[in-house]
C-alpha atoms as a PDB file:
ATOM      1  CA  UNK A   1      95.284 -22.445  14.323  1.00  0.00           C
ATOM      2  CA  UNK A   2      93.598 -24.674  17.032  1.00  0.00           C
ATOM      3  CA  UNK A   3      92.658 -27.829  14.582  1.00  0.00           C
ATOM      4  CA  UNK A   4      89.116 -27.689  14.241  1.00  0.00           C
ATOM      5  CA  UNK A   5      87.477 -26.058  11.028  1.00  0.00           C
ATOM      6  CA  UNK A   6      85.468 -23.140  12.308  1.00  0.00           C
ATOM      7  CA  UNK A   7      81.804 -24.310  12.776  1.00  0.00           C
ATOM      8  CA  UNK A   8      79.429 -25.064  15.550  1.00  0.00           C
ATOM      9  CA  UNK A   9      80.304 -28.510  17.357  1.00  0.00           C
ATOM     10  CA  UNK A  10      77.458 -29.907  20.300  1.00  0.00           C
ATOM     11  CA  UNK A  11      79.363 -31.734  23.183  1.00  0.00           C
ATOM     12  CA  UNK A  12      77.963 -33.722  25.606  1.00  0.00           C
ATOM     13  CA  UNK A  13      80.251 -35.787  28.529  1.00  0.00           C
ATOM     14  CA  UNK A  14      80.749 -39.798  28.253  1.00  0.00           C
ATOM     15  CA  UNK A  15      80.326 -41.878  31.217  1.00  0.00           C
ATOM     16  CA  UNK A  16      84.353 -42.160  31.383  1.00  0.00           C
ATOM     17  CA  UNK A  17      84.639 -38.182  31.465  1.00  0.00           C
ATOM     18  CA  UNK A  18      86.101 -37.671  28.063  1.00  0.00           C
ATOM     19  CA  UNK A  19      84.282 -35.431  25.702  1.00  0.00           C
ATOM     20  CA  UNK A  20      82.839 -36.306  22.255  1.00  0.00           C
ATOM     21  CA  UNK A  21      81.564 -34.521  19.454  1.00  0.00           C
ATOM     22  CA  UNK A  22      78.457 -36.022  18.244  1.00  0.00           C
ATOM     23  CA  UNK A  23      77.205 -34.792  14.554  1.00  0.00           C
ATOM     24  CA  UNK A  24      73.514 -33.999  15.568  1.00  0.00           C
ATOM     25  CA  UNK A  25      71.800 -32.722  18.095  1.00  0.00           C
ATOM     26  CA  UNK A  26      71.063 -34.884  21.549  1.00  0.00           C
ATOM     27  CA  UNK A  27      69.140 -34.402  24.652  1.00  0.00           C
ATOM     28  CA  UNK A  28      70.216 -31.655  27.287  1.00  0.00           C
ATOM     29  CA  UNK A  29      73.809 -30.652  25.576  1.00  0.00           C
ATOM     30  CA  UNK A  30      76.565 -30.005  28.325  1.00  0.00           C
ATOM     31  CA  UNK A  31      78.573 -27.298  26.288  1.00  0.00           C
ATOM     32  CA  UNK A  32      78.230 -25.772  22.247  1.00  0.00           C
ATOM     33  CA  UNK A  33      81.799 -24.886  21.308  1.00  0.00           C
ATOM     34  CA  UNK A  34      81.834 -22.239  18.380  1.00  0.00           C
ATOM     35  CA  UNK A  35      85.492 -22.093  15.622  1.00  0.00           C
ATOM     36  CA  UNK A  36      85.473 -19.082  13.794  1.00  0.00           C
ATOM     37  CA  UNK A  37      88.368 -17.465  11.841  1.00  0.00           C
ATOM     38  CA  UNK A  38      87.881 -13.919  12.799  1.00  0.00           C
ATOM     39  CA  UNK A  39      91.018 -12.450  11.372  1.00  0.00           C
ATOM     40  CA  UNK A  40      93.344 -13.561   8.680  1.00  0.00           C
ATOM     41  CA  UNK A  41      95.251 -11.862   5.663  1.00  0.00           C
ATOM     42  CA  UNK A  42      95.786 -14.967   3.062  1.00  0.00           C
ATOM     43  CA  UNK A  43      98.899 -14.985   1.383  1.00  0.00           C
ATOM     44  CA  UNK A  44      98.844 -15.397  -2.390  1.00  0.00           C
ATOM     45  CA  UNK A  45      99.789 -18.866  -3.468  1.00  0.00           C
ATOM     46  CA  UNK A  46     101.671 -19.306  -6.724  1.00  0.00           C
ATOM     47  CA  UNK A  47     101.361 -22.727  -7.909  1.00  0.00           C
ATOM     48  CA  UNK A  48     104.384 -22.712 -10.514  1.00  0.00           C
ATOM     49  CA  UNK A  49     107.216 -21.532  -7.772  1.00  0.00           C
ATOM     50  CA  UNK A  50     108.246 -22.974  -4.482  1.00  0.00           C
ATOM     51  CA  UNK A  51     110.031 -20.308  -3.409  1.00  0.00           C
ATOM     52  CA  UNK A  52     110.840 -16.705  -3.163  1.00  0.00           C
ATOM     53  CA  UNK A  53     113.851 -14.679  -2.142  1.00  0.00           C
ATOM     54  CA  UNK A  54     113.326 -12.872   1.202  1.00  0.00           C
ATOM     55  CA  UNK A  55     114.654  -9.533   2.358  1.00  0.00           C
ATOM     56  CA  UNK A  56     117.595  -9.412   4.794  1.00  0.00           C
ATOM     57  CA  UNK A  57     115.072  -7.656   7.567  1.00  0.00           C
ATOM     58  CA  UNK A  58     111.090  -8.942   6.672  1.00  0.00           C
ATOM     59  CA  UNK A  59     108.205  -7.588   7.786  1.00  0.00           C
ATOM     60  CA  UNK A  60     105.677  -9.001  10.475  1.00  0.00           C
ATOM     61  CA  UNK A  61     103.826 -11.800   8.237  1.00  0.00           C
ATOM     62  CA  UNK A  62     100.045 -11.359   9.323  1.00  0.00           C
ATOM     63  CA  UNK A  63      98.976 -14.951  10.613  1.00  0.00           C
ATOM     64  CA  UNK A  64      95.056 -16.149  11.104  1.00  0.00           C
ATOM     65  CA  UNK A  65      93.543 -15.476  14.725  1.00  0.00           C
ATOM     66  CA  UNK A  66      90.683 -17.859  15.721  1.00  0.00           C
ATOM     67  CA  UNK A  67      88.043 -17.151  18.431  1.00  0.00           C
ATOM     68  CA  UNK A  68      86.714 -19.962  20.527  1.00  0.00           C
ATOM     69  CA  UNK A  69      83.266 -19.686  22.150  1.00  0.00           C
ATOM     70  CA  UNK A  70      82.818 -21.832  24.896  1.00  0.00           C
ATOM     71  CA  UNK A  71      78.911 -21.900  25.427  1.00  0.00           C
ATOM     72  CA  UNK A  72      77.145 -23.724  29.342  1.00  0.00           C
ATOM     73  CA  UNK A  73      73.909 -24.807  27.481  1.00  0.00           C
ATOM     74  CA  UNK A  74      72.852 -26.060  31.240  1.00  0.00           C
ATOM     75  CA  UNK A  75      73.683 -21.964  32.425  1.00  0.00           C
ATOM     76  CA  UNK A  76      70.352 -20.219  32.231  1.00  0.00           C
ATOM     77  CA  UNK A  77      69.407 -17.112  34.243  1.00  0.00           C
ATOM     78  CA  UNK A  78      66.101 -16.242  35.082  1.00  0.00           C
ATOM     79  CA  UNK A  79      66.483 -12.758  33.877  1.00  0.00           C
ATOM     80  CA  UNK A  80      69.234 -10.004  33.142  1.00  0.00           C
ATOM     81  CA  UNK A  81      70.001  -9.191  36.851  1.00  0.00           C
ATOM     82  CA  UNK A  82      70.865 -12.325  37.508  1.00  0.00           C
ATOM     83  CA  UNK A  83      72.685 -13.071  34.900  1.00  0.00           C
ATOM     84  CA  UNK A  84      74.579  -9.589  35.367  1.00  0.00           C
ATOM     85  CA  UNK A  85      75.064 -10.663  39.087  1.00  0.00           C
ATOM     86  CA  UNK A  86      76.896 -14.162  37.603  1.00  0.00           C
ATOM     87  CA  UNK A  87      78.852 -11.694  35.215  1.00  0.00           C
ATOM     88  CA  UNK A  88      80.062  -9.480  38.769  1.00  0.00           C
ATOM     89  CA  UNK A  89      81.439 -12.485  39.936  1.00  0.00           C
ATOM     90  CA  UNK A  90      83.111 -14.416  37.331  1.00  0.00           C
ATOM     91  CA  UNK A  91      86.425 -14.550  36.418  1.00  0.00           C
ATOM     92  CA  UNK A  92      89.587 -16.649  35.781  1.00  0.00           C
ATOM     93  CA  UNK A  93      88.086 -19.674  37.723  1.00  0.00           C
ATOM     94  CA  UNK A  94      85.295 -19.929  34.672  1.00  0.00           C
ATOM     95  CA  UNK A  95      88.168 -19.182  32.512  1.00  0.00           C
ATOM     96  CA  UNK A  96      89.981 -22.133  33.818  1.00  0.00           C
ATOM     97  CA  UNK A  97      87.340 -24.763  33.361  1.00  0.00           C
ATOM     98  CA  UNK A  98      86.290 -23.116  29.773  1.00  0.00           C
ATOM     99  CA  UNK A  99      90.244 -24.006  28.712  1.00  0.00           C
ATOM    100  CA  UNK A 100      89.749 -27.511  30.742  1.00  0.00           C
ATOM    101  CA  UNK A 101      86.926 -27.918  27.699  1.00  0.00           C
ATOM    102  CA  UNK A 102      88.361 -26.914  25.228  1.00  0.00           C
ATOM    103  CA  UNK A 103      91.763 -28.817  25.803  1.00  0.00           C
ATOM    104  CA  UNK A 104      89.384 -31.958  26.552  1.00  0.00           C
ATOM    105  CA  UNK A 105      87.823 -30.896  22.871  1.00  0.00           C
ATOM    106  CA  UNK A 106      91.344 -30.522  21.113  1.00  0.00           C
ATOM    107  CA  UNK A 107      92.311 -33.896  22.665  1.00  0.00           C
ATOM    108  CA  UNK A 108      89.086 -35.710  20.836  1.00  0.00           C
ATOM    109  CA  UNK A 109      90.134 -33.939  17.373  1.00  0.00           C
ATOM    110  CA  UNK A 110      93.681 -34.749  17.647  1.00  0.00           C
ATOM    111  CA  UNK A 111      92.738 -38.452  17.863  1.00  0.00           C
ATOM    112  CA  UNK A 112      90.141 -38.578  15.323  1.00  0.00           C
ATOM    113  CA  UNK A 113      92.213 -36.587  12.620  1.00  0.00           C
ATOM    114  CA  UNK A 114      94.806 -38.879  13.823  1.00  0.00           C
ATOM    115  CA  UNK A 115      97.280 -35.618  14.719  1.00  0.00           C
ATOM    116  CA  UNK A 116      99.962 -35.765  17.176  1.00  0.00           C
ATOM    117  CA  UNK A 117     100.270 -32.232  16.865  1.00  0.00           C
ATOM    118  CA  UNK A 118      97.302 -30.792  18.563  1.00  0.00           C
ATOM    119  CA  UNK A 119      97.750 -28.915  21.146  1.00  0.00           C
ATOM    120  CA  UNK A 120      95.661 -26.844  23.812  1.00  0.00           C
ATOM    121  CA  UNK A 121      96.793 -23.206  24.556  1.00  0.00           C
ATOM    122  CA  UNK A 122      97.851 -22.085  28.199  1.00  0.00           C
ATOM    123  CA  UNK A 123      96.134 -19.358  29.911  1.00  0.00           C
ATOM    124  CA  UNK A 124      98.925 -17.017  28.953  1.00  0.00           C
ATOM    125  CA  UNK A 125      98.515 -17.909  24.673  1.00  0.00           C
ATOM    126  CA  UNK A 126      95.010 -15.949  24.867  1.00  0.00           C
ATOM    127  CA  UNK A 127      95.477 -13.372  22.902  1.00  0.00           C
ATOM    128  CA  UNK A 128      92.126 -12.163  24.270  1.00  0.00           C
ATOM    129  CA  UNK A 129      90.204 -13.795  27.106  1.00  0.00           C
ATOM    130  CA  UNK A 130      86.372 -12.745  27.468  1.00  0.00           C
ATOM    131  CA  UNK A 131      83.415 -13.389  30.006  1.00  0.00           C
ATOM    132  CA  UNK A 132      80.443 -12.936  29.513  1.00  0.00           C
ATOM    133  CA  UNK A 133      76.249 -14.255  28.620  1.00  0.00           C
ATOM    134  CA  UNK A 134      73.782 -13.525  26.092  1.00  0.00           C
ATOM    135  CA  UNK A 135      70.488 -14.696  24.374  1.00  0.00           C
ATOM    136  CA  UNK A 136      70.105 -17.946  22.213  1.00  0.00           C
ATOM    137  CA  UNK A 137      71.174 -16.419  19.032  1.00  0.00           C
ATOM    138  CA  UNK A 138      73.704 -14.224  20.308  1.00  0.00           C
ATOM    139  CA  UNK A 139      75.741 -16.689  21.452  1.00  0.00           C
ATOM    140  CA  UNK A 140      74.687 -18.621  18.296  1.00  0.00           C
ATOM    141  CA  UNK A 141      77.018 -16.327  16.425  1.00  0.00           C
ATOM    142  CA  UNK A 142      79.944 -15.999  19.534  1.00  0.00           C
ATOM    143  CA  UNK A 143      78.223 -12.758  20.546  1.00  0.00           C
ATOM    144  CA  UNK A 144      76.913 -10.934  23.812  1.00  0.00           C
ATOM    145  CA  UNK A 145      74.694  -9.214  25.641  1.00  0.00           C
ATOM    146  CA  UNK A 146      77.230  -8.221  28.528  1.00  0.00           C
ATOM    147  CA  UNK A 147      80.630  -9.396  28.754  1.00  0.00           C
ATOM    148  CA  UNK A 148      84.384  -8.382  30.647  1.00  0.00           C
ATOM    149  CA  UNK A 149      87.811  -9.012  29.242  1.00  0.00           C
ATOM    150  CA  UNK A 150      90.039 -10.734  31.509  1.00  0.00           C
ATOM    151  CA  UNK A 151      93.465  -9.060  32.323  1.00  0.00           C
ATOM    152  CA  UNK A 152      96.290 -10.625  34.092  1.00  0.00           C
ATOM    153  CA  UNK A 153      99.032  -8.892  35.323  1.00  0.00           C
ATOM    154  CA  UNK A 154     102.387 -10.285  34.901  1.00  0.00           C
ATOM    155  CA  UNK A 155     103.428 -11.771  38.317  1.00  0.00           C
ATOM    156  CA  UNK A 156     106.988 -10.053  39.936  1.00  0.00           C
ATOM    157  CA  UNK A 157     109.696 -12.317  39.631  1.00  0.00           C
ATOM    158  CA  UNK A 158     113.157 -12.522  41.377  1.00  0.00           C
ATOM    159  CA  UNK A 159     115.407 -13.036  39.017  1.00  0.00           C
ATOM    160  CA  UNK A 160     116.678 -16.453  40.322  1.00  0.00           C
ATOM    161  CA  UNK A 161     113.660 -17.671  39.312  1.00  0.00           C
ATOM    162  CA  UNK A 162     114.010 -16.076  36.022  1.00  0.00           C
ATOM    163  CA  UNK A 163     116.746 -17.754  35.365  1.00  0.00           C
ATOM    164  CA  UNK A 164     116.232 -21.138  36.551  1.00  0.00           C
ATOM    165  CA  UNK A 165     114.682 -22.510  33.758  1.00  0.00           C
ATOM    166  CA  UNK A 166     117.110 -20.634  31.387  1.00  0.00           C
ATOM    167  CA  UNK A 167     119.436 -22.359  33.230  1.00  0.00           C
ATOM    168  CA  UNK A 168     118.216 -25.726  33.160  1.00  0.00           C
ATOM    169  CA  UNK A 169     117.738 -25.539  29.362  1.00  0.00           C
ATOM    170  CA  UNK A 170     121.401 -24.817  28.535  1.00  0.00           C
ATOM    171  CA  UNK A 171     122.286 -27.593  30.790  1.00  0.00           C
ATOM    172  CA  UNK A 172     119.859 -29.755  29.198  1.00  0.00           C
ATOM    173  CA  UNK A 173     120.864 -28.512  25.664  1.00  0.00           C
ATOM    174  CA  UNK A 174     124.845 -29.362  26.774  1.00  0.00           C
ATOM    175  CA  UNK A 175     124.163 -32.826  27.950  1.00  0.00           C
ATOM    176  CA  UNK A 176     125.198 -31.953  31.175  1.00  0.00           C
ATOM    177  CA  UNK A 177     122.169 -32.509  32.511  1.00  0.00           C
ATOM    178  CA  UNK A 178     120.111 -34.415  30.181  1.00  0.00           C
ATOM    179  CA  UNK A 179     116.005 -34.507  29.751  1.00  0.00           C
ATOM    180  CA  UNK A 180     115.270 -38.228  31.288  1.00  0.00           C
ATOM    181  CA  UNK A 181     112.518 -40.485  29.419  1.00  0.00           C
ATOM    182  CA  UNK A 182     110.059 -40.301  32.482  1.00  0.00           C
ATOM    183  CA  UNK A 183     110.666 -36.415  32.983  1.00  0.00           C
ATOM    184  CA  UNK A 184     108.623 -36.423  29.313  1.00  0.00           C
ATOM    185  CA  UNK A 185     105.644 -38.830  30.052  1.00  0.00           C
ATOM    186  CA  UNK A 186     104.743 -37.557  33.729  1.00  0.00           C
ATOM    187  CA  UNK A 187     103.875 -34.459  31.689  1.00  0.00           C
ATOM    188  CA  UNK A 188     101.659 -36.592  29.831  1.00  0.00           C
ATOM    189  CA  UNK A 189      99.818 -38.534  32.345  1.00  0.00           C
ATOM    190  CA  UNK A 190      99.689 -35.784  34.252  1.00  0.00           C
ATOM    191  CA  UNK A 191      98.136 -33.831  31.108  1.00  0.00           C
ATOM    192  CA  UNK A 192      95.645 -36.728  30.806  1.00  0.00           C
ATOM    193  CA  UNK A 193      94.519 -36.697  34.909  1.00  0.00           C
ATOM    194  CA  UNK A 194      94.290 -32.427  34.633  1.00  0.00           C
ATOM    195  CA  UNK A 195      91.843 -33.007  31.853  1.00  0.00           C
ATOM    196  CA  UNK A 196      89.681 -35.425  33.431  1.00  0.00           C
ATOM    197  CA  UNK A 197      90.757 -38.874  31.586  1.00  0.00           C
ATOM    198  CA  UNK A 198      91.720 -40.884  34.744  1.00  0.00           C
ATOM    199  CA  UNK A 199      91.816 -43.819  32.511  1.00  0.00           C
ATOM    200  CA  UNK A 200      94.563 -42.818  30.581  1.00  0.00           C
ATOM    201  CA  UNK A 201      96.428 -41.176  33.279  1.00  0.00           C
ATOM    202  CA  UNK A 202      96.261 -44.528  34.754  1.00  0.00           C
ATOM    203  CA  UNK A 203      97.573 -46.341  31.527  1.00  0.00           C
ATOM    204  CA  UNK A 204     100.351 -43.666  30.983  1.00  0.00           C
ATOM    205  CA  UNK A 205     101.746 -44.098  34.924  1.00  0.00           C
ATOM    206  CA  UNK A 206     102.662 -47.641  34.395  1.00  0.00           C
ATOM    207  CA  UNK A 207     105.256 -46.774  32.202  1.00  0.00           C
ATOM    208  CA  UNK A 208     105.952 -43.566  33.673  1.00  0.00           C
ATOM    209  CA  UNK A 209     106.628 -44.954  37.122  1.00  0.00           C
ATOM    210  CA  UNK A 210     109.085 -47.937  35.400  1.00  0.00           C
ATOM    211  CA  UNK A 211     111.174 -45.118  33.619  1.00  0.00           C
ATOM    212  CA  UNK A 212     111.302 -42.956  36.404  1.00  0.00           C
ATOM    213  CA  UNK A 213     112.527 -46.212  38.623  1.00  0.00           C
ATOM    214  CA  UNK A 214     114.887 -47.192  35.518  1.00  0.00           C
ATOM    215  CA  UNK A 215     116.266 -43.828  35.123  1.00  0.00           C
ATOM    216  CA  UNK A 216     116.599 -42.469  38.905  1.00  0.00           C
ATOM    217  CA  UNK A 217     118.282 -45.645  40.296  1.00  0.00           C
ATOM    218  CA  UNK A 218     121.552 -44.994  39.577  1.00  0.00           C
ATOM    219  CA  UNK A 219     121.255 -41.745  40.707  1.00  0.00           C
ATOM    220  CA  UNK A 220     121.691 -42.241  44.581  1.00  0.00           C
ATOM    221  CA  UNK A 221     122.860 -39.132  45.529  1.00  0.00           C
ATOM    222  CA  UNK A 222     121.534 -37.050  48.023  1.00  0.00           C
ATOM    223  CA  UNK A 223     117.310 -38.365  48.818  1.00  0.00           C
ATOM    224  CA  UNK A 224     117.214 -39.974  46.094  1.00  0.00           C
ATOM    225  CA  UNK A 225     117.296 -43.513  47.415  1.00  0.00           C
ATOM    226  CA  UNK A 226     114.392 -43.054  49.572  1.00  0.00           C
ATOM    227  CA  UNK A 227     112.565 -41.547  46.710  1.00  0.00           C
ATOM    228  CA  UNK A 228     113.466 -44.562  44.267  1.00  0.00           C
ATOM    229  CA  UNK A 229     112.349 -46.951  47.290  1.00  0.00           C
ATOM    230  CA  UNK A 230     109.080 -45.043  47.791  1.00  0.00           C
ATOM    231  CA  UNK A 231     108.111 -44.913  43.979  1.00  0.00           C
ATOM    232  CA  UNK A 232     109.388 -48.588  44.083  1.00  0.00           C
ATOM    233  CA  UNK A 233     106.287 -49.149  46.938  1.00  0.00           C
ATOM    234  CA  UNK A 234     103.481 -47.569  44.597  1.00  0.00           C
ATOM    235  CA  UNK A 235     104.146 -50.552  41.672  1.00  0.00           C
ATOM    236  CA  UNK A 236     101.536 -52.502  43.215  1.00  0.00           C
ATOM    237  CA  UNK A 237      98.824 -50.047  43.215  1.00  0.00           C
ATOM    238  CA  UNK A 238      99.476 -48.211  40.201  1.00  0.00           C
ATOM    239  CA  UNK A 239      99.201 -51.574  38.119  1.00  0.00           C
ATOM    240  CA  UNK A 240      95.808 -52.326  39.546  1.00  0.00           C
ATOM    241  CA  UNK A 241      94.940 -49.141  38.644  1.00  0.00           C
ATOM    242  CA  UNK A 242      96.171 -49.542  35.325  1.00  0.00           C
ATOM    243  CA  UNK A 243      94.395 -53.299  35.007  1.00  0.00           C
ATOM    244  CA  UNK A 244      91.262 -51.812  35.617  1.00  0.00           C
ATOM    245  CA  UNK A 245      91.404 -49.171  33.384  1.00  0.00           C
ATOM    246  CA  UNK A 246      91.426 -51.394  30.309  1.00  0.00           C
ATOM    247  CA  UNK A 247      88.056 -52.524  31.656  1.00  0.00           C
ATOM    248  CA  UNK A 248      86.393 -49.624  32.366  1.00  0.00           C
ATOM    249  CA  UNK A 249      85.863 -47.020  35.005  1.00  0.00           C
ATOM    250  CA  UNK A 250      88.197 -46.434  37.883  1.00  0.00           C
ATOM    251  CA  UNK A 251      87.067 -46.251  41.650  1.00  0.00           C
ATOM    252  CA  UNK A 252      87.823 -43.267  43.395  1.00  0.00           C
ATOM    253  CA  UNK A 253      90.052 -44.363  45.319  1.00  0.00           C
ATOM    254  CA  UNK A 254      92.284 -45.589  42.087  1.00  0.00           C
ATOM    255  CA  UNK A 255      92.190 -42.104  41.045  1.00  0.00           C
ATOM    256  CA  UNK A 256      93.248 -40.777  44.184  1.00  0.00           C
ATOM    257  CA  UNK A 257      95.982 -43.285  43.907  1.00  0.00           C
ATOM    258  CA  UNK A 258      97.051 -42.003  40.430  1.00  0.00           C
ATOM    259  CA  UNK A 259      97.175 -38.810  41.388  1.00  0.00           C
ATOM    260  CA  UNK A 260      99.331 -39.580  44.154  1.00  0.00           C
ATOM    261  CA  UNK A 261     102.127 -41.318  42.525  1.00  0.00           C
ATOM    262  CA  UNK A 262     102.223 -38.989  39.853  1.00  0.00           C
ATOM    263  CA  UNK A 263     102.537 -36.195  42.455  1.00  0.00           C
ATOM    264  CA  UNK A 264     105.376 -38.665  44.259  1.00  0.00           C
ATOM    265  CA  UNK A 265     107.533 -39.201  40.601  1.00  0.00           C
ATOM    266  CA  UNK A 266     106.793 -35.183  39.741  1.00  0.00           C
ATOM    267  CA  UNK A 267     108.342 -34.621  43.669  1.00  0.00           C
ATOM    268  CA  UNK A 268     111.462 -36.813  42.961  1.00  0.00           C
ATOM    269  CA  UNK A 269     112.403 -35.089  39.308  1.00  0.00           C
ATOM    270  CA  UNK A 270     111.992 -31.991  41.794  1.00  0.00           C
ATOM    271  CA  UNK A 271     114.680 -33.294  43.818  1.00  0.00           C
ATOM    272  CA  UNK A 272     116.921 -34.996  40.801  1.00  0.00           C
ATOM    273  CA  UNK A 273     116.559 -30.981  39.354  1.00  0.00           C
ATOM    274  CA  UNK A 274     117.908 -29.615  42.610  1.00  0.00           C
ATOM    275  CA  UNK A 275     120.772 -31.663  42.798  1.00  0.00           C
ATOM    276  CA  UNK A 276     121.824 -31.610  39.614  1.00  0.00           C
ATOM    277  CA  UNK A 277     122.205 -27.394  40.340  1.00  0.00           C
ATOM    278  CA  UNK A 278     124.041 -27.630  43.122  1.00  0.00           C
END
């Protein structure tokens, strides 16, 4: 399960382009998001025992399955034909921003239920992945007038790059190549500038960009001393970025400059990875 109890939650966008869930209705709604348990077989609780002995080869346990409606209350069509015309054309690029909303959702829930443990699913967790439009209370209840289901084919891999991050993992696993500090929060910050929080992409590099300096130094092989000396040369900028983050919105140029050294660390962990294989 997702996080959210099922139920209808109105969303409109803050100024700093993080999402929030407000408890009533407001003016001119950017998205309704719709929870609903769809399928789920409950297994019996038994209060008195803790435990129960399991067979040497169980079954499939049946798990709960919730369905997330992502509703545009600003997409209105005319009439059907356009709306059918919309339909012809949409696809995984709709998809794409619908999961950028709902991660952006999931984010706000994990901090108000104060879970670390939230998490938004990838393109390829869908167990199902739908497009489509309807009337008002269709949609009300996560239904359609017209809709497609979204296929994707599994992309042809050579096995090299099968095996890569099999690879890497054993190594990783072994301690003979082990997971660095900043190789953990890039993922974050860049997490954080995906979603559309620039802010705390811009917190999150600070540190980032002094582990990744910390950690990388000694390792001089190969590039990596002109890498270390060009992450080095983004301090500057990234902590002015960071400084005016704490008191409020960030210019676009800061953003463009967060982006950039995160794209510069992720670049240099490229190269560290590389090495390390050879």
């Amino acid at each position: 399960m997702l996080g959210p109890p099922d139920g209808r939650y109105l969303m409109r966008r803050a100024g700093d382009g993080a999402w929030r869930v407000v408890a009533e209705a407001k003016p001119e709604p950017t998205h309704v998001l719709l929870f609903a348990t769809v399928s789920a077989e409950r297994r019996r609780s038994r209060r008195s025992a803790r435990q129960r002995v399991a067979t040497p080869e169980p079954a499939a346990t049946a798990v709960p399955i919730q369905r997330v409606t992502v509703i545009d209350a600003a997409g209105q069509f005319n009439d059907e034909a356009a709306a059918k015309h919309w339909l012809s054309d949409a696809g995984e690029d709709e998809l794409a921003g619908d999961l950028l909303t709902l991660e952006s959702v999931l984010h706000t829930f994990a901090a108000v239920a104060a879970d670390a443990h939230v998490r938004a699913p990838g393109r390829e967790e869908l167990l199902v992945a739908r497009i489509g439009f309807g009337e008002g209370e269709q949609v009300a209840y996560g239904q359609w007038t017209d809709a497609r289901e979204l296929l994707v084919a599994a992309p042809r891999q050579k096995r090299s790059k099968v095996l890569e991050p099999q690879a890497r993992l054993a190594a990783a696993l072994g301690q003979r190549t082990p997971v660095l500090l900043c190789e953990d929060l890039v993922l974050r910050a860049r997490s954080d500038l995906d979603a559309g929080r620039p802010r705390s992409a811009a917190l999150q590099l600070t540190i980032t960009l002094d582990a990744a300096l910390s950690e990388l130094q000694p390792q001089m092989a190969r590039d990596m001393a002109a890498r270390t000396a060009e992450l080095a040369a983004q301090l500057e900028s990234a902590t002015g970025a960071a400084t005016a983050a704490l008191r409020g919105e960030l210019t676009t140029a800061q953003i463009e400059t967060v982006g950039f050294t995160l794209g510069r660390i992720e670049a240099a962990l490229r190269a560290r990875a590389v090495a390390s294989a050879v």
